[in-house]
Protein backbone atom coordinates (compact mmCIF):
# COMPACT_ATOMS: atom_id res chain seq x y z
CA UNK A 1 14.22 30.19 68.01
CA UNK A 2 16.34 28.04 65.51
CA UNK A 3 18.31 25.16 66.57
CA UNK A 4 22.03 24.83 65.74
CA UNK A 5 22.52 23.12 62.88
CA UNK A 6 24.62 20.43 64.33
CA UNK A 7 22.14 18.37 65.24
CA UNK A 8 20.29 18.49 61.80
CA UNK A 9 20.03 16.73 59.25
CA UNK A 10 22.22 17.06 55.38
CA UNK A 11 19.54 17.46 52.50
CA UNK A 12 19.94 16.98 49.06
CA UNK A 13 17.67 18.37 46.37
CA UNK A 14 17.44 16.76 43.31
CA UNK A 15 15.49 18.35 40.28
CA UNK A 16 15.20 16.57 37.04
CA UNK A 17 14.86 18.62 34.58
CA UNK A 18 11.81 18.99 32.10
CA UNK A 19 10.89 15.37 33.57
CA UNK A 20 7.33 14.32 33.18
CA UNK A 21 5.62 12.50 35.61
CA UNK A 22 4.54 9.52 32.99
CA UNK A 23 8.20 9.62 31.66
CA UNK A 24 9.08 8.75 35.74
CA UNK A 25 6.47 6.33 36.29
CA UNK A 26 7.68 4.26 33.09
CA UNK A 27 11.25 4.12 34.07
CA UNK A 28 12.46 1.46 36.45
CA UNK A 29 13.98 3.55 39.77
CA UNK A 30 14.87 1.05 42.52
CA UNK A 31 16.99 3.41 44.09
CA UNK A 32 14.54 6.55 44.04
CA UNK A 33 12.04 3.79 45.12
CA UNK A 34 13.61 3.12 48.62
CA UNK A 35 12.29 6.50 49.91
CA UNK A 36 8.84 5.30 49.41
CA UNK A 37 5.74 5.44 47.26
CA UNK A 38 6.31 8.65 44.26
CA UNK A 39 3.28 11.07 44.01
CA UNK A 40 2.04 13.58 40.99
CA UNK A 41 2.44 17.22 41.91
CA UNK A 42 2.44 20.50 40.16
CA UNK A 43 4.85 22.97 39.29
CA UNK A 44 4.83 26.54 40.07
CA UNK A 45 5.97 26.95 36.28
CA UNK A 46 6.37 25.79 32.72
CA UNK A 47 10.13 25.92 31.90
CA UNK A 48 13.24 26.29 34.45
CA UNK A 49 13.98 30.05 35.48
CA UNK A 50 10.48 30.79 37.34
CA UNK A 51 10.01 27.10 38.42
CA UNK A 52 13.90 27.46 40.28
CA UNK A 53 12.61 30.40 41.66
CA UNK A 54 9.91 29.16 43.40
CA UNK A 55 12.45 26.55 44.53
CA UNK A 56 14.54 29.18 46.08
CA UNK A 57 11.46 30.30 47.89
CA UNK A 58 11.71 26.76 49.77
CA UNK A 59 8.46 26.31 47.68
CA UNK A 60 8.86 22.57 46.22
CA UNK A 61 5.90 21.57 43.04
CA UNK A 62 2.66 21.58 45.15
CA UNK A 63 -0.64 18.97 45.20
CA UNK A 64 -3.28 21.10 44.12
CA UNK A 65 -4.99 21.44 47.24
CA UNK A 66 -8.62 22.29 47.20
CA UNK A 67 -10.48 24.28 49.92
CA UNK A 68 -7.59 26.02 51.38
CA UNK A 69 -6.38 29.30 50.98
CA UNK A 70 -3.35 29.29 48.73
CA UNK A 71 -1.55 31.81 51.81
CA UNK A 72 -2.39 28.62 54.00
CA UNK A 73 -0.01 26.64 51.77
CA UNK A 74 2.20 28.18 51.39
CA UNK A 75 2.54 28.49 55.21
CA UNK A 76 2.57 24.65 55.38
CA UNK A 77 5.17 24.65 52.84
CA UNK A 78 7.71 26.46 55.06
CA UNK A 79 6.96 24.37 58.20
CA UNK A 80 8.15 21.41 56.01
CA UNK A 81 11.63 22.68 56.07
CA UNK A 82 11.07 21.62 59.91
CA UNK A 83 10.78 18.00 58.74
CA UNK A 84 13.28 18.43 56.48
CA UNK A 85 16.15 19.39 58.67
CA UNK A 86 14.79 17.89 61.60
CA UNK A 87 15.20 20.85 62.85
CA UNK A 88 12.31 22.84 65.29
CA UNK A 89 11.43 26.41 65.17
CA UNK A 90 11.10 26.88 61.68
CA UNK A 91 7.91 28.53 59.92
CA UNK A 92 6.92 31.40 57.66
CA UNK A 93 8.57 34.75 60.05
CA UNK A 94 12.06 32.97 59.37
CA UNK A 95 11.99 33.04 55.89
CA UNK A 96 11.36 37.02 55.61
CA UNK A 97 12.55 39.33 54.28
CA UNK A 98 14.55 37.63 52.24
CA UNK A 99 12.54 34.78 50.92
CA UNK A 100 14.88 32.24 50.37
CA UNK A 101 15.78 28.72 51.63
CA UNK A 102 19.26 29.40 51.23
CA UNK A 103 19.14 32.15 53.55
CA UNK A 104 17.31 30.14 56.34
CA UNK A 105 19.76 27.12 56.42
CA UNK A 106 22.74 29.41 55.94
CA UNK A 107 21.11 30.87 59.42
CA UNK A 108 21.19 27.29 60.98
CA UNK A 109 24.44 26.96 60.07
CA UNK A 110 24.29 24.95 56.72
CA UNK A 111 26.44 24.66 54.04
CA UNK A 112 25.16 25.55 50.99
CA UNK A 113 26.12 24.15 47.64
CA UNK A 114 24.25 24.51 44.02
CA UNK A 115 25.16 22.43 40.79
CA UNK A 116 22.90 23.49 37.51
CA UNK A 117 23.28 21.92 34.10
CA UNK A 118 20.87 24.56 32.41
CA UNK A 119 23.20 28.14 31.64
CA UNK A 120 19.66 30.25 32.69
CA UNK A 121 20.81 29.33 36.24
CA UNK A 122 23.97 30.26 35.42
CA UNK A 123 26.21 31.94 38.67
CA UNK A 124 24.72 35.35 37.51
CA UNK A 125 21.57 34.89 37.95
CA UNK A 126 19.41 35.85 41.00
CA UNK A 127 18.76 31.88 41.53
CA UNK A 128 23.22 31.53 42.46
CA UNK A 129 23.22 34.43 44.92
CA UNK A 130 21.72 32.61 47.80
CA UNK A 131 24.40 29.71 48.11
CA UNK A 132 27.87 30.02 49.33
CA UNK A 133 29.27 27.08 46.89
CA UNK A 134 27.39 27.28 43.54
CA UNK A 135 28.73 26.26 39.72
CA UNK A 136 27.29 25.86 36.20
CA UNK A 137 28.38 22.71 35.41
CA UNK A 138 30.76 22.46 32.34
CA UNK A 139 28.45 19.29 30.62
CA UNK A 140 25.22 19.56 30.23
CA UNK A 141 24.89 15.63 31.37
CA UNK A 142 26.96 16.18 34.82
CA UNK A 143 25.53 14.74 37.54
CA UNK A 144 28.19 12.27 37.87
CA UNK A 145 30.15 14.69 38.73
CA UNK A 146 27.80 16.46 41.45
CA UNK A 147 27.97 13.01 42.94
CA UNK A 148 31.43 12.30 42.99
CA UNK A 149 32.15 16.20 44.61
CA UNK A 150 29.72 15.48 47.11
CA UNK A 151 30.47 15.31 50.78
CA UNK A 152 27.90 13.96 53.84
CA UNK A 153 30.23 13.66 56.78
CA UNK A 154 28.59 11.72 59.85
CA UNK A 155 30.19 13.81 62.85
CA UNK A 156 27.48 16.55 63.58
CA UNK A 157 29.97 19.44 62.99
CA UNK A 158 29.49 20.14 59.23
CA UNK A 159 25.75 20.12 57.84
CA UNK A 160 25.13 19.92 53.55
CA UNK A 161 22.27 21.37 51.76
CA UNK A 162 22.94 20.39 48.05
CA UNK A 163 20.59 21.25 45.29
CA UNK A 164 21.45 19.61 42.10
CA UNK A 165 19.69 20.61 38.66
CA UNK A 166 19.85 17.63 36.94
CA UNK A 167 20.43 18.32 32.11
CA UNK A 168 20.23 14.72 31.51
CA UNK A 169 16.45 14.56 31.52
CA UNK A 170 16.19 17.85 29.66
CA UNK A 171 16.44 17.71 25.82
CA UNK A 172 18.48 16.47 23.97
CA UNK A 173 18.61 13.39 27.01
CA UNK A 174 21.84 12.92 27.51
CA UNK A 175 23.52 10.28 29.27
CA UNK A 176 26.24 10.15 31.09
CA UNK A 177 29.92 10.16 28.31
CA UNK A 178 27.22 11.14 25.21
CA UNK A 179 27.69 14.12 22.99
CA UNK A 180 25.36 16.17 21.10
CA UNK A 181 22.92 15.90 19.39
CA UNK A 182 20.65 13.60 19.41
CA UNK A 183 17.80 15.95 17.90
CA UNK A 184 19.63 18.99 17.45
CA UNK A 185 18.55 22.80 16.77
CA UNK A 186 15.61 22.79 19.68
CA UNK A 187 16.32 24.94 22.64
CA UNK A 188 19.29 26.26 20.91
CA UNK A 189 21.13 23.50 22.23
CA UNK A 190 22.63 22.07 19.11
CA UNK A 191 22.75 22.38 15.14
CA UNK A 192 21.84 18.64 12.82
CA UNK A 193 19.94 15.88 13.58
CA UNK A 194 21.37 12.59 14.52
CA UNK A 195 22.28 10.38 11.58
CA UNK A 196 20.61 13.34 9.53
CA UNK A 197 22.29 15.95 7.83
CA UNK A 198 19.35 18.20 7.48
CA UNK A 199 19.03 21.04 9.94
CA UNK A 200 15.92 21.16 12.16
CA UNK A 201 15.25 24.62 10.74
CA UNK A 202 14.64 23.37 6.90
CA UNK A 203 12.10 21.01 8.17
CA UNK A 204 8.19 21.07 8.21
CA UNK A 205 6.79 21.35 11.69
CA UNK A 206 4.71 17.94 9.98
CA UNK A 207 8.27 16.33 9.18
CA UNK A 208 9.76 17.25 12.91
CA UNK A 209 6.48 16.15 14.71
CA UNK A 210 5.93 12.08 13.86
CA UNK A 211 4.72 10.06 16.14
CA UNK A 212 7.57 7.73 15.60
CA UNK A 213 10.26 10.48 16.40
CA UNK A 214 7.91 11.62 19.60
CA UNK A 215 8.14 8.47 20.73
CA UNK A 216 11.87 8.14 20.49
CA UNK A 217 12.61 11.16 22.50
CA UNK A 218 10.08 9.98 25.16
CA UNK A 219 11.92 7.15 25.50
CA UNK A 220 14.96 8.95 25.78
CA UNK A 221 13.88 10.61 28.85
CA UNK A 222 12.83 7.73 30.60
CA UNK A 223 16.24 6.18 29.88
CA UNK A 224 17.88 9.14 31.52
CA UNK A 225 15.45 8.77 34.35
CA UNK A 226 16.42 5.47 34.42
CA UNK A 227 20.58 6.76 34.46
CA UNK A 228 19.99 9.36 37.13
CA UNK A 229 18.39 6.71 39.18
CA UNK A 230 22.04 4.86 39.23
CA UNK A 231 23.92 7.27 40.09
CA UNK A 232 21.22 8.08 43.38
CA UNK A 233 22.23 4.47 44.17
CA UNK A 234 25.99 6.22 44.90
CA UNK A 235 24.52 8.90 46.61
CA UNK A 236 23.15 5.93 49.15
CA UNK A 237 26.16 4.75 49.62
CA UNK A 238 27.93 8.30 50.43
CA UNK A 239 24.92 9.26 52.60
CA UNK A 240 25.02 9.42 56.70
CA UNK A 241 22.70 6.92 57.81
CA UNK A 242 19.70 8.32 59.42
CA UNK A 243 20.86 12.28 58.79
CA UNK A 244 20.63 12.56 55.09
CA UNK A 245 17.26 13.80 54.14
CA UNK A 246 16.42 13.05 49.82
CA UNK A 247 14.49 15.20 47.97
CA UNK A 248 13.93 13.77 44.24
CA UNK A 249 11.26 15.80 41.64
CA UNK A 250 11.73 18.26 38.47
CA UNK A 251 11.03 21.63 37.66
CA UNK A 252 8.49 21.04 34.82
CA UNK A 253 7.68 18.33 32.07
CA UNK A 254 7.65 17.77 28.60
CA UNK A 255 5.23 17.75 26.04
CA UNK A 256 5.85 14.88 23.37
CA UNK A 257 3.59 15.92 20.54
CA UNK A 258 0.24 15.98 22.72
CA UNK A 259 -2.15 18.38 20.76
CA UNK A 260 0.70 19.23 18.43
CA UNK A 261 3.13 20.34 20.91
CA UNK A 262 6.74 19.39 21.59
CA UNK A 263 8.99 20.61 24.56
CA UNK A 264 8.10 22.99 27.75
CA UNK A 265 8.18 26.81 27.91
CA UNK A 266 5.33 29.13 26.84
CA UNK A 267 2.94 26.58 27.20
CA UNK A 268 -0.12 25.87 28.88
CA UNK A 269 -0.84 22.39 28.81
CA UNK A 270 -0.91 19.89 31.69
CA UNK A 271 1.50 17.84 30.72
CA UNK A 272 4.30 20.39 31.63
CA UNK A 273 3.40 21.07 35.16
CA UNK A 274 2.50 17.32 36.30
CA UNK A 275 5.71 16.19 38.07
CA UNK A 276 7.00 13.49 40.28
CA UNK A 277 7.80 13.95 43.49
CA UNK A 278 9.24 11.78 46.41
CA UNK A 279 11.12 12.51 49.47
CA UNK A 280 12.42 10.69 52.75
CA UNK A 281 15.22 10.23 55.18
CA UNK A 282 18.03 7.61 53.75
CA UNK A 283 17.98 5.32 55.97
């Protein structure tokens, strides 16, 4: 039998998108670094739509486990949510039929809220449908304003599940009051390249792909990394003590011209499913 919510705890989500697990290690997170020691895990998926699904699921980027059945895991994965919400009674027969998080904590009496930077999770998609709040947000670098919108009260008789998709580790790296582009024409996201007037499209693969320019996005994403790791310190400070459980990984990573490849999607390399991942009560 579930619990009432009441005595549970709030849990936030946060996915960075396309962030590698290299690009987290090399960026200084002193905030995200309060929850503990951060650990390399998989994603279900190379680019966002599938990987969000899996995160619907209550399925969070997995270690690889060997010799265990992958049913057995995914078993393990559900019991988690019993951690999570510090809540008893849930496992595997609560998530079905349905299959999604959403549905279970809306069950225990949760609030649910989504914020997305990427328009593939837009609130048409199959991904919006389980939460009763959920918006597209209007920049693509937003999570300032997830942050400020968000509420953690510390009576016991409203509980938060927030999942935040996170655009400012996603190309083009945007931080926080910066406009497009900084490399522009990949993803479809913009048109010219910064202090460049030639579109990406008239350019050699060769003239796109030096190791110079790679380098210069990578380093981009660690400094948004590095921005997103700020604005957790707010979250800290809005938090309820001792009931707000923290949830901090990505969806995928990034290639950054390893064996001639740049970005995520239809791509099997290693590089886009290593992740980070790190979670713990905020204490």
């Amino acid at each position: 039998m579930f619990q009432d919510s009441s005595t549970g705890n709030h849990i936030i989500c946060i996915t960075m998108d396309s962030c590698r697990f290299d690009s987290f290690q090399a960026a200084r997170t002193p905030n995200i670094d309060r929850l503990g020691e951060v650990s390399r895990r998989h994603s279900y998926a190379s680019w966002t739509a599938p990987s969000h699904h899996a995160f619907s699921m209550g399925l969070l980027p997995h270690q690889s486990p060997p010799h265990i059945l992958a049913s057995e895991v995914y078993k393990e994965e559900f019991v988690d949510w019993e951690m999570r919400t510090g809540l008893s009674g849930i496992n595997f027969q609560n998530f079905l039929p349905h299959l999604t998080l959403t549905n279970v904590l809306e069950n225990l009496g949760y609030e649910t809220v989504g914020r997305v930077s990427m328009p593939v999770l837009n609130p048409n998609t199959p991904f919006a449908r389980g939460f009763s709040d959920f918006k597209l947000m209007k920049n693509h670098n937003g999570f300032h304003e997830m942050v400020d919108e968000m509420r953690l009260p510390e009576d016991e008789d409203e509980t938060y599940y927030y999942f935040f998709n996170l655009g400012e580790t996603h190309y083009p790296y945007m931080l926080r009051d910066e406009s497009l582009p900084i490399i522009s024409g990949l993803h479809g996201v913009a048109k010219r390249m910064k202090n460049d007037d030639t579109p990406i499209t008239q350019m050699s693969w060769d003239e796109f792909m030096t190791e110079d320019r790679m380098k210069e996005l990578r380093d981009a994403q660690i400094r948004a990394v590095e921005h997103v790791d700020e604005l957790i310190g707010a979250i800290y400070e809005k938090a309820a003590k001792g009931r707000t459980h923290l949830i901090v990984t990505a969806d995928h990573g990034e290639l950054f011209g390893e064996d001639g490849y740049f970005g995520h999607g239809p791509i099997m390399h290693p590089k886009v499913f290593e992740v980070p991942f790190i979670e713990g009560l905020i204490t």
